[in-house]
PDB file of N, CA and C in Angstrom:
ATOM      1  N   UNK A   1     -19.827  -7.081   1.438  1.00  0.00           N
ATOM      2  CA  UNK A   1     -18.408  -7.008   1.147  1.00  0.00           C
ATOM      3  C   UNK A   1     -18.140  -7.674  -0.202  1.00  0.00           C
ATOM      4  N   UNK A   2     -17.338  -7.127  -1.047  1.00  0.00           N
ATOM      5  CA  UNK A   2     -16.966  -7.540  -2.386  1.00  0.00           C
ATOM      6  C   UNK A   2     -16.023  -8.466  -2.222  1.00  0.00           C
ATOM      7  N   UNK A   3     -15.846  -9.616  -3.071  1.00  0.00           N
ATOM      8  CA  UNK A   3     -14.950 -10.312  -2.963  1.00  0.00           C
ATOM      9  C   UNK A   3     -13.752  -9.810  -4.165  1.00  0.00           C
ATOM     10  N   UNK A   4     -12.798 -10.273  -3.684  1.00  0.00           N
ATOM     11  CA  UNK A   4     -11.163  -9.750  -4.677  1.00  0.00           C
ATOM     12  C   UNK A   4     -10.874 -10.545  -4.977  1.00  0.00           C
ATOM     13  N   UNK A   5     -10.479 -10.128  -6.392  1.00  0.00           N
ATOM     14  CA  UNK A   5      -9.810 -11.211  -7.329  1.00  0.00           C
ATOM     15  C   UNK A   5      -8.283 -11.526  -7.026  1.00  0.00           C
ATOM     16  N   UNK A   6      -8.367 -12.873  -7.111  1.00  0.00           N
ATOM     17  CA  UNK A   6      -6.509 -13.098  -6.542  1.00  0.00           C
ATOM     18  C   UNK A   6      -6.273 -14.052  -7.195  1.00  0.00           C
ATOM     19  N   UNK A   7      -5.035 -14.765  -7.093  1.00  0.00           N
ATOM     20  CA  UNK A   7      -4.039 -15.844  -7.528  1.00  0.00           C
ATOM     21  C   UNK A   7      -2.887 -15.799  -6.422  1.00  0.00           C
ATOM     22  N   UNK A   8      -2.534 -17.003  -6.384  1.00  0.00           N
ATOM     23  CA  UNK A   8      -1.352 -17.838  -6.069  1.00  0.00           C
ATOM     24  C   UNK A   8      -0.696 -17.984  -6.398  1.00  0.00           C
ATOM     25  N   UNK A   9       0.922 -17.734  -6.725  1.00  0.00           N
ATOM     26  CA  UNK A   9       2.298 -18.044  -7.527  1.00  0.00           C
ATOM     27  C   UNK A   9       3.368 -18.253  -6.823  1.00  0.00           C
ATOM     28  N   UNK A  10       4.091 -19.526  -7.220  1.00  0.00           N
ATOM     29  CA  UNK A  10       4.930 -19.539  -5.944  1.00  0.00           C
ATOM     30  C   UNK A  10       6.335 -20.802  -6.578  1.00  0.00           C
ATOM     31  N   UNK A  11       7.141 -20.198  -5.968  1.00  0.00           N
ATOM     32  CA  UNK A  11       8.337 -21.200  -6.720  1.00  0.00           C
ATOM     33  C   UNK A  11       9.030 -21.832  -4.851  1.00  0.00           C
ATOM     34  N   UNK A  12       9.034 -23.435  -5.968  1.00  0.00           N
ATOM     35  CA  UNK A  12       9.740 -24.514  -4.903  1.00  0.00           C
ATOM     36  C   UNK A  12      10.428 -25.350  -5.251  1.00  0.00           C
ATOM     37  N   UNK A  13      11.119 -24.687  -6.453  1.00  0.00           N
ATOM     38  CA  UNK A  13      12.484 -25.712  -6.242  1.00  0.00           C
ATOM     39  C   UNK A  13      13.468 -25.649  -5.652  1.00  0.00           C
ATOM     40  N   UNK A  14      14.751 -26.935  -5.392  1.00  0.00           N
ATOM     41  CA  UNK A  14      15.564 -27.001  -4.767  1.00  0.00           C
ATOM     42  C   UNK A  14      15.414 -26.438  -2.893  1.00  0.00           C
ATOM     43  N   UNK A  15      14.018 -27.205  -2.969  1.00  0.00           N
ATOM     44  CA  UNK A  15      13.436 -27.157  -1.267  1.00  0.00           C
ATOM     45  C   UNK A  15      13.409 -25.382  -0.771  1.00  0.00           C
ATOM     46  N   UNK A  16      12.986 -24.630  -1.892  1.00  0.00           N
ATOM     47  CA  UNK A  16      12.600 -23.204  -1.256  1.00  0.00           C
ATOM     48  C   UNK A  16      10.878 -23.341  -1.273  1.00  0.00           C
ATOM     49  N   UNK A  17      10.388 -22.449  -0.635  1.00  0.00           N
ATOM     50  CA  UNK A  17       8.754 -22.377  -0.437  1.00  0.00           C
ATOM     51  C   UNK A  17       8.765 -21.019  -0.499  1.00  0.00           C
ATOM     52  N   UNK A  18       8.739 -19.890  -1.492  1.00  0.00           N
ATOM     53  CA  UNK A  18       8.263 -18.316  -2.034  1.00  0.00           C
ATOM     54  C   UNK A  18       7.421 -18.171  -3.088  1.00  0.00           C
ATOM     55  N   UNK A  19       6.163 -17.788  -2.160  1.00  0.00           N
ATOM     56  CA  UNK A  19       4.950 -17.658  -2.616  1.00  0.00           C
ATOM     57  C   UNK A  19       4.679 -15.579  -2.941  1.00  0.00           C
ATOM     58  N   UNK A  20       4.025 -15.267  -3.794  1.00  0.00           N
ATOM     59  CA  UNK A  20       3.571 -13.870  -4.321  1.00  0.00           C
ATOM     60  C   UNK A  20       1.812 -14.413  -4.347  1.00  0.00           C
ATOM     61  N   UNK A  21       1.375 -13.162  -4.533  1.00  0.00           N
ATOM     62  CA  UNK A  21      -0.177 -13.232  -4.675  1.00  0.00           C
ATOM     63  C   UNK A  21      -0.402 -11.795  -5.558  1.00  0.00           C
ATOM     64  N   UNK A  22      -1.422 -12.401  -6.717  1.00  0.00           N
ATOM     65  CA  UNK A  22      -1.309 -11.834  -7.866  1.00  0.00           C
ATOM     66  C   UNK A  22      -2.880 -10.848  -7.665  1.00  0.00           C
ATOM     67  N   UNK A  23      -3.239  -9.503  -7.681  1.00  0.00           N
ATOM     68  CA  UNK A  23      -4.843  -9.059  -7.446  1.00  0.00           C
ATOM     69  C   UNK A  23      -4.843  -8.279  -8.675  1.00  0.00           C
ATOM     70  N   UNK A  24      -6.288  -8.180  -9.134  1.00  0.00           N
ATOM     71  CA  UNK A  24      -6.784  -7.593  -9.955  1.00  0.00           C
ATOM     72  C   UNK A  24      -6.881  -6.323  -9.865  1.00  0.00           C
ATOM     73  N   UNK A  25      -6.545  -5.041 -10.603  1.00  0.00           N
ATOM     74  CA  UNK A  25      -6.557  -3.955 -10.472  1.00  0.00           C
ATOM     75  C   UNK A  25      -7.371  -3.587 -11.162  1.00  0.00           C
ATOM     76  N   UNK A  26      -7.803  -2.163 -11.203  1.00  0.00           N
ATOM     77  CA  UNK A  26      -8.510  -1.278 -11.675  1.00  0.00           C
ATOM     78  C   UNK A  26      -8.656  -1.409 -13.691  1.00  0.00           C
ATOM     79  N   UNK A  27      -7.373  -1.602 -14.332  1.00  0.00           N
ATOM     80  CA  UNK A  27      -7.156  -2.052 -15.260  1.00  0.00           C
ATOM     81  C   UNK A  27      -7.188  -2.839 -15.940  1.00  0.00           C
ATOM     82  N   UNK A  28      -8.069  -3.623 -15.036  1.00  0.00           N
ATOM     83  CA  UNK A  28      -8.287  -5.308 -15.549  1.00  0.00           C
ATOM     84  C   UNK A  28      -6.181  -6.214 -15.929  1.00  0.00           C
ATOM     85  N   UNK A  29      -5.152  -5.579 -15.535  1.00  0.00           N
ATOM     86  CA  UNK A  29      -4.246  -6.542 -15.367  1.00  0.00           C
ATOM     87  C   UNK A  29      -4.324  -6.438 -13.773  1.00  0.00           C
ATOM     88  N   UNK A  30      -2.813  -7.565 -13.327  1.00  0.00           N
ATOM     89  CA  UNK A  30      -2.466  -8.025 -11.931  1.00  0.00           C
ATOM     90  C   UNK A  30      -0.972  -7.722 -11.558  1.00  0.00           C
ATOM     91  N   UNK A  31      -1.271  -6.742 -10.313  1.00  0.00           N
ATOM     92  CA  UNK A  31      -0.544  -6.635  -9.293  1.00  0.00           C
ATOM     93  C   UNK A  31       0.382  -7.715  -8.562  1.00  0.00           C
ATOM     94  N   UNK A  32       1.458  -7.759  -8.827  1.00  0.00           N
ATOM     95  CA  UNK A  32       1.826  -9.341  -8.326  1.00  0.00           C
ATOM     96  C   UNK A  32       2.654  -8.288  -6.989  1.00  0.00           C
ATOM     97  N   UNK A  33       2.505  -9.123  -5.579  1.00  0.00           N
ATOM     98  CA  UNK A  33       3.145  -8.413  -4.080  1.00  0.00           C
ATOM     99  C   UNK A  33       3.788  -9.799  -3.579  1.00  0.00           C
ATOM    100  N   UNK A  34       4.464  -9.386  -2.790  1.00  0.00           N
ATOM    101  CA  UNK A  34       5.536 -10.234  -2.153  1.00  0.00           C
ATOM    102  C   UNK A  34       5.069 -10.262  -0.835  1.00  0.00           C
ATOM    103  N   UNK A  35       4.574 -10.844  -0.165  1.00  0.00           N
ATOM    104  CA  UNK A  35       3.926 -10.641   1.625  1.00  0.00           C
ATOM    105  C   UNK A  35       5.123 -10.491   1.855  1.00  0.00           C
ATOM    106  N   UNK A  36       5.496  -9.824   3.023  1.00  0.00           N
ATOM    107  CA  UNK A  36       6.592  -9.081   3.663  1.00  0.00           C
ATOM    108  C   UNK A  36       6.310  -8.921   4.797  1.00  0.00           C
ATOM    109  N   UNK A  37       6.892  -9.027   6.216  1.00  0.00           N
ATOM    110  CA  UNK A  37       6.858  -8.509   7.559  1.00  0.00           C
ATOM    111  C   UNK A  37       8.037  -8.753   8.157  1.00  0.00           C
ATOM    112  N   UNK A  38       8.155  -8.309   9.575  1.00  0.00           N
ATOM    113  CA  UNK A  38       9.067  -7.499  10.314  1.00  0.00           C
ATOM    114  C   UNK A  38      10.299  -8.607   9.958  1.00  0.00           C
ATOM    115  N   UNK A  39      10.427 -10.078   9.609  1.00  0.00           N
ATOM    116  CA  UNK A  39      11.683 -10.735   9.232  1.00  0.00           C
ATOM    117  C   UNK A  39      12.310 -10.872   8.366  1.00  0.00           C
ATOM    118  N   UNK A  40      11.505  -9.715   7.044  1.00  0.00           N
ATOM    119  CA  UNK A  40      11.739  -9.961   6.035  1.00  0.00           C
ATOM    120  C   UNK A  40      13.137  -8.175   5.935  1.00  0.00           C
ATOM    121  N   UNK A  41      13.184  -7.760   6.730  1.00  0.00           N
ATOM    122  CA  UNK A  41      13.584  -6.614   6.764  1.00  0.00           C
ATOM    123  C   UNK A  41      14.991  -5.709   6.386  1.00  0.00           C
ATOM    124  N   UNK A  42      16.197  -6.998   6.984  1.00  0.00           N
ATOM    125  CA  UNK A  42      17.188  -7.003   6.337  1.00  0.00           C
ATOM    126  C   UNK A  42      17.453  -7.301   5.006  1.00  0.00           C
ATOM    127  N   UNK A  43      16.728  -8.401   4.273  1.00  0.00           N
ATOM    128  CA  UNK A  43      16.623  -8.714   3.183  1.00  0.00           C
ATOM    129  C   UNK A  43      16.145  -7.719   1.745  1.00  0.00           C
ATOM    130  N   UNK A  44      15.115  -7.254   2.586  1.00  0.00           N
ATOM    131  CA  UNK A  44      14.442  -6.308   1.380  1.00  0.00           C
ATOM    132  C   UNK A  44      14.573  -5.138   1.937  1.00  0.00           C
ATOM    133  N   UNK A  45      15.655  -4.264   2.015  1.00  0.00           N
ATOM    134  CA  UNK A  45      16.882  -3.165   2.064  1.00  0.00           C
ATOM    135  C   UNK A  45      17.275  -3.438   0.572  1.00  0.00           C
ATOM    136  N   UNK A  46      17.241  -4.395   0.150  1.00  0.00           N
ATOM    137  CA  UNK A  46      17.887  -4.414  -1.587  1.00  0.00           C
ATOM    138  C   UNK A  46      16.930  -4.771  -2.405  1.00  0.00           C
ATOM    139  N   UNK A  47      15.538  -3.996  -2.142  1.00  0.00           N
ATOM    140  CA  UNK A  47      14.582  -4.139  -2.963  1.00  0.00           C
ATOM    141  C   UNK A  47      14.161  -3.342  -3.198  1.00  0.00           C
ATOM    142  N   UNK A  48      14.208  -1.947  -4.042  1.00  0.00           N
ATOM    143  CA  UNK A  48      13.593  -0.790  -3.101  1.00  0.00           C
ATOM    144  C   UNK A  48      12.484  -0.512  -4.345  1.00  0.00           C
ATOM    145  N   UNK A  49      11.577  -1.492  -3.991  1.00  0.00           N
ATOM    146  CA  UNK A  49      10.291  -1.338  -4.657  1.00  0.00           C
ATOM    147  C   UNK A  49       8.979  -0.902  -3.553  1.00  0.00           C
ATOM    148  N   UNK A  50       8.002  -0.116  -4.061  1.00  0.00           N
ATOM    149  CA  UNK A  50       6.417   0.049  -3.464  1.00  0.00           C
ATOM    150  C   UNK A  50       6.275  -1.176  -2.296  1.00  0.00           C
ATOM    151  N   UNK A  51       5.817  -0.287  -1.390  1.00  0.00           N
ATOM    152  CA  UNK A  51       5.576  -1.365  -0.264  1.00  0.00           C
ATOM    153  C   UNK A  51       4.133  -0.949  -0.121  1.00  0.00           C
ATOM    154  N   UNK A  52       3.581  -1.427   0.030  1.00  0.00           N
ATOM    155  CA  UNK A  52       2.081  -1.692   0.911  1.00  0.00           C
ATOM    156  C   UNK A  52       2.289  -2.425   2.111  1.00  0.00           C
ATOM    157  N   UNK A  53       1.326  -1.551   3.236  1.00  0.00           N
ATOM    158  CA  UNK A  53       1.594  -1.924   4.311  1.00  0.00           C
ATOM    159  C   UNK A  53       0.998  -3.550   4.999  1.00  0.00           C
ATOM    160  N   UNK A  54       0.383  -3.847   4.161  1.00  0.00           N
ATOM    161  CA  UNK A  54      -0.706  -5.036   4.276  1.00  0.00           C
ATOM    162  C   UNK A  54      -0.303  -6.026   3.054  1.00  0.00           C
ATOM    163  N   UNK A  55       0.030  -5.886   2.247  1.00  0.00           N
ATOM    164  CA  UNK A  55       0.088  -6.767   0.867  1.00  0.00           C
ATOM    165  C   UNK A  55       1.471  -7.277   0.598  1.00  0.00           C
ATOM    166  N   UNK A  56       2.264  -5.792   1.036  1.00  0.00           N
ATOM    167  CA  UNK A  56       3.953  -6.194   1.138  1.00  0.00           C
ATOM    168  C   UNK A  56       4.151  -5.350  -0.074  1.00  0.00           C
ATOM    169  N   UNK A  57       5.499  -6.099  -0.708  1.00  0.00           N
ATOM    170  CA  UNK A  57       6.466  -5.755  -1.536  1.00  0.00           C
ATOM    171  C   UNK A  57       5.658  -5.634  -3.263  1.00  0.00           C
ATOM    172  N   UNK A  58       5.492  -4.867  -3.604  1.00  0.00           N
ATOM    173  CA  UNK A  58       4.865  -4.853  -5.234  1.00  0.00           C
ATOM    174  C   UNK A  58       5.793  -5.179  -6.563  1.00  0.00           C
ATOM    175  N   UNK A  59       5.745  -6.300  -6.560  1.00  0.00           N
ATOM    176  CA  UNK A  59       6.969  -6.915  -7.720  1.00  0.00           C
ATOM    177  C   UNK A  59       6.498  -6.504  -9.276  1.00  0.00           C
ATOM    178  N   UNK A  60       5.807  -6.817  -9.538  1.00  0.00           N
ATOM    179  CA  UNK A  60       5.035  -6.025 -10.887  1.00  0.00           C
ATOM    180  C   UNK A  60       3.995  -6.190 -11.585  1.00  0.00           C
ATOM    181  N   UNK A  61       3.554  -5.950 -12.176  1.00  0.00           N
ATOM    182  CA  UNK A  61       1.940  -5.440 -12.677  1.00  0.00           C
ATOM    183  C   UNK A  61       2.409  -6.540 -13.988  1.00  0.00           C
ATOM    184  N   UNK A  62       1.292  -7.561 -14.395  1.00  0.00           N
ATOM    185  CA  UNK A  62       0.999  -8.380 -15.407  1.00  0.00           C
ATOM    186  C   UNK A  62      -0.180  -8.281 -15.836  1.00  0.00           C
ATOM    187  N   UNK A  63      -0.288  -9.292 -16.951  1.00  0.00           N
ATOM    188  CA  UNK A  63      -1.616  -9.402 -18.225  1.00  0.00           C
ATOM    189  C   UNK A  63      -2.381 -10.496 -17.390  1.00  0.00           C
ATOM    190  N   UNK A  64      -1.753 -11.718 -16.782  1.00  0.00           N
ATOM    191  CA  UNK A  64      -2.200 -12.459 -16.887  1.00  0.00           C
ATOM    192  C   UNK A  64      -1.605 -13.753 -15.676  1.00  0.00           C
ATOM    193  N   UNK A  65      -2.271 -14.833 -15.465  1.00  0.00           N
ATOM    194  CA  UNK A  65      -1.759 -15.779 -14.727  1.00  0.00           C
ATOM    195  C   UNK A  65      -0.207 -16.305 -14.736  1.00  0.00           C
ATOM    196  N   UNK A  66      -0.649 -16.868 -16.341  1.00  0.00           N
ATOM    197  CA  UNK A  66       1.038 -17.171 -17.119  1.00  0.00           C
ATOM    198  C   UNK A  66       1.799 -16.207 -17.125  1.00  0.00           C
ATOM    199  N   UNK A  67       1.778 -15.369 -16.964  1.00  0.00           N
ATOM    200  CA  UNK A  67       2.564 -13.991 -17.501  1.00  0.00           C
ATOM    201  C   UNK A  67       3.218 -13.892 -15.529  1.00  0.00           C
ATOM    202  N   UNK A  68       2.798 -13.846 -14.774  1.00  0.00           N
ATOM    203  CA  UNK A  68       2.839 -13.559 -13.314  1.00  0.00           C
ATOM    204  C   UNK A  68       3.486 -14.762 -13.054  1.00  0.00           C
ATOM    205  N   UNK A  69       3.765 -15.937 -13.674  1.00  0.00           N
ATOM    206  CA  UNK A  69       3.956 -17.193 -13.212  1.00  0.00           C
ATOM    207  C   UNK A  69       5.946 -17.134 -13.636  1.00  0.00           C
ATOM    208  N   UNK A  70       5.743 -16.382 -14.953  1.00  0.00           N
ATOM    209  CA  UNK A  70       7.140 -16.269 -15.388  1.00  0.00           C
ATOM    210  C   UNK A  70       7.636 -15.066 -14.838  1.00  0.00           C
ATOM    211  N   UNK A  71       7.325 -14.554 -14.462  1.00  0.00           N
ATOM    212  CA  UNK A  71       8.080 -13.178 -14.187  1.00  0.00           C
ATOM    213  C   UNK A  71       8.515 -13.163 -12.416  1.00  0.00           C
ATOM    214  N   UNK A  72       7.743 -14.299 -11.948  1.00  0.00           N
ATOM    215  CA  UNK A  72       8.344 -14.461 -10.525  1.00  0.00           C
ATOM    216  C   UNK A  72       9.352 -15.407 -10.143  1.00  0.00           C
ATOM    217  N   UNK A  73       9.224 -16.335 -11.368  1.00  0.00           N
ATOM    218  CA  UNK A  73      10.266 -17.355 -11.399  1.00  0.00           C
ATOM    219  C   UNK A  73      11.250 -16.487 -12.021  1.00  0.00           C
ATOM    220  N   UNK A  74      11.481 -15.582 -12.844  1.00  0.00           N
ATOM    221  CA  UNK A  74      12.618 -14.658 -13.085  1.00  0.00           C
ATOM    222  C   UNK A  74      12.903 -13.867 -11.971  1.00  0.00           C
ATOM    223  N   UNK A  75      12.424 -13.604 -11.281  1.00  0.00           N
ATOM    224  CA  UNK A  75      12.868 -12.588 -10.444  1.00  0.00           C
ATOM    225  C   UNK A  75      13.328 -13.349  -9.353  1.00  0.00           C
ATOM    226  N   UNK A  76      12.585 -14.162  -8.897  1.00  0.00           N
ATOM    227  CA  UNK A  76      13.410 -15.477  -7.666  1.00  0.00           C
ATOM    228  C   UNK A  76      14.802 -15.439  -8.206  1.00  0.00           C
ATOM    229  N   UNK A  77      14.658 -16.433  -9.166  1.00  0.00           N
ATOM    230  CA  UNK A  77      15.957 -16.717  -9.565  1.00  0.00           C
ATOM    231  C   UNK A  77      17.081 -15.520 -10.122  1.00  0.00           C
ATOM    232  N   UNK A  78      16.791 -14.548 -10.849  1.00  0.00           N
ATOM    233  CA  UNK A  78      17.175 -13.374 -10.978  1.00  0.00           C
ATOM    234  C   UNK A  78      17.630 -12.115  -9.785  1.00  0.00           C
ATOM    235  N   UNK A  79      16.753 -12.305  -8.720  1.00  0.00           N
ATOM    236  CA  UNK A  79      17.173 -10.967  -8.003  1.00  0.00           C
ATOM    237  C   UNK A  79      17.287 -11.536  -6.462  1.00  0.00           C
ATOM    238  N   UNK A  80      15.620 -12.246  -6.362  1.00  0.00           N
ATOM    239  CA  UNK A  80      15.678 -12.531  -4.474  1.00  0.00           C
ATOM    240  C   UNK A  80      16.961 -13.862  -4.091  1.00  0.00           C
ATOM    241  N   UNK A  81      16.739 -14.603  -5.165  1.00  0.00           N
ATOM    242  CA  UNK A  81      18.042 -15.753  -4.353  1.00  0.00           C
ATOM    243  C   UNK A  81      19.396 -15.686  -4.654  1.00  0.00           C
ATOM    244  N   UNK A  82      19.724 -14.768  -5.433  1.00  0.00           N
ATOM    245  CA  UNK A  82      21.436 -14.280  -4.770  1.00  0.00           C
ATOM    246  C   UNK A  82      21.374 -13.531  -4.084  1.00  0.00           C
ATOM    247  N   UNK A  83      20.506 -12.488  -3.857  1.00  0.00           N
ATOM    248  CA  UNK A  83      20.359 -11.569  -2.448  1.00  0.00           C
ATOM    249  C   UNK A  83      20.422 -12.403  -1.244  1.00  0.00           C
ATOM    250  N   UNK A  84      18.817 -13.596  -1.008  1.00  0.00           N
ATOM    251  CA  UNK A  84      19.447 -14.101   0.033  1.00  0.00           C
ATOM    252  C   UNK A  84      20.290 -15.109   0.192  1.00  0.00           C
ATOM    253  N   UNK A  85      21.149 -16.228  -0.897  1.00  0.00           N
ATOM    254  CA  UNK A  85      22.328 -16.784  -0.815  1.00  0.00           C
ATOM    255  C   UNK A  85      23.488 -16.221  -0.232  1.00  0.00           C
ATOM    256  N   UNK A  86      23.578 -14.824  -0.134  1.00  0.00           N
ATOM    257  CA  UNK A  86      24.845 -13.839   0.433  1.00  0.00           C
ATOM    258  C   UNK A  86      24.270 -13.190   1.822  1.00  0.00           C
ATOM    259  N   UNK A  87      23.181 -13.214   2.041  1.00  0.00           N
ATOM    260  CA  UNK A  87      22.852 -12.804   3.371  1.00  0.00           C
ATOM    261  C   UNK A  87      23.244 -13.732   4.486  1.00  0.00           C
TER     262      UNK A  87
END
């Protein structure tokens, strides 16, 4: 069995814990996914990005560690936490 390339990214301020996991693709950049399951369901109705059934939510394709590190802290703060602040 091959092992897969991954990373960890995850924002915790102001006592939140949302973690993404970043994999290596075919292209040599990274897939950054949102793990997702059955509680996440009402919430991400206002996400209507690529789902994988195993990996979750596909937030977006990067160069790099740093690059995956900023673009999830934009999007936390940008899209998922006024979505769920109003839920």
């Amino acid at each position: 069995m091959s092992e897969i390339s991954h990373w960890h990214i995850g924002y915790y301020d102001n006592g939140y814990c949302i973690e993404a996991i970043g994999f290596e693709n075919d292209n040599e950049s990274w897939d950054v996914y949102y793990p997702t399951d059955e509680k996440d369901k009402d919430l991400l109705k206002f996400f209507p990005a690529e789902r994988d059934s195993v990996l979750g939510m596909l937030l977006f394709t990067v160069r790099n560690h740093d690059e995956g590190l900023l673009k999830f802290r934009e999007w936390v703060e940008n899209e998922y936490l006024p979505v769920l602040e109003q839920s």
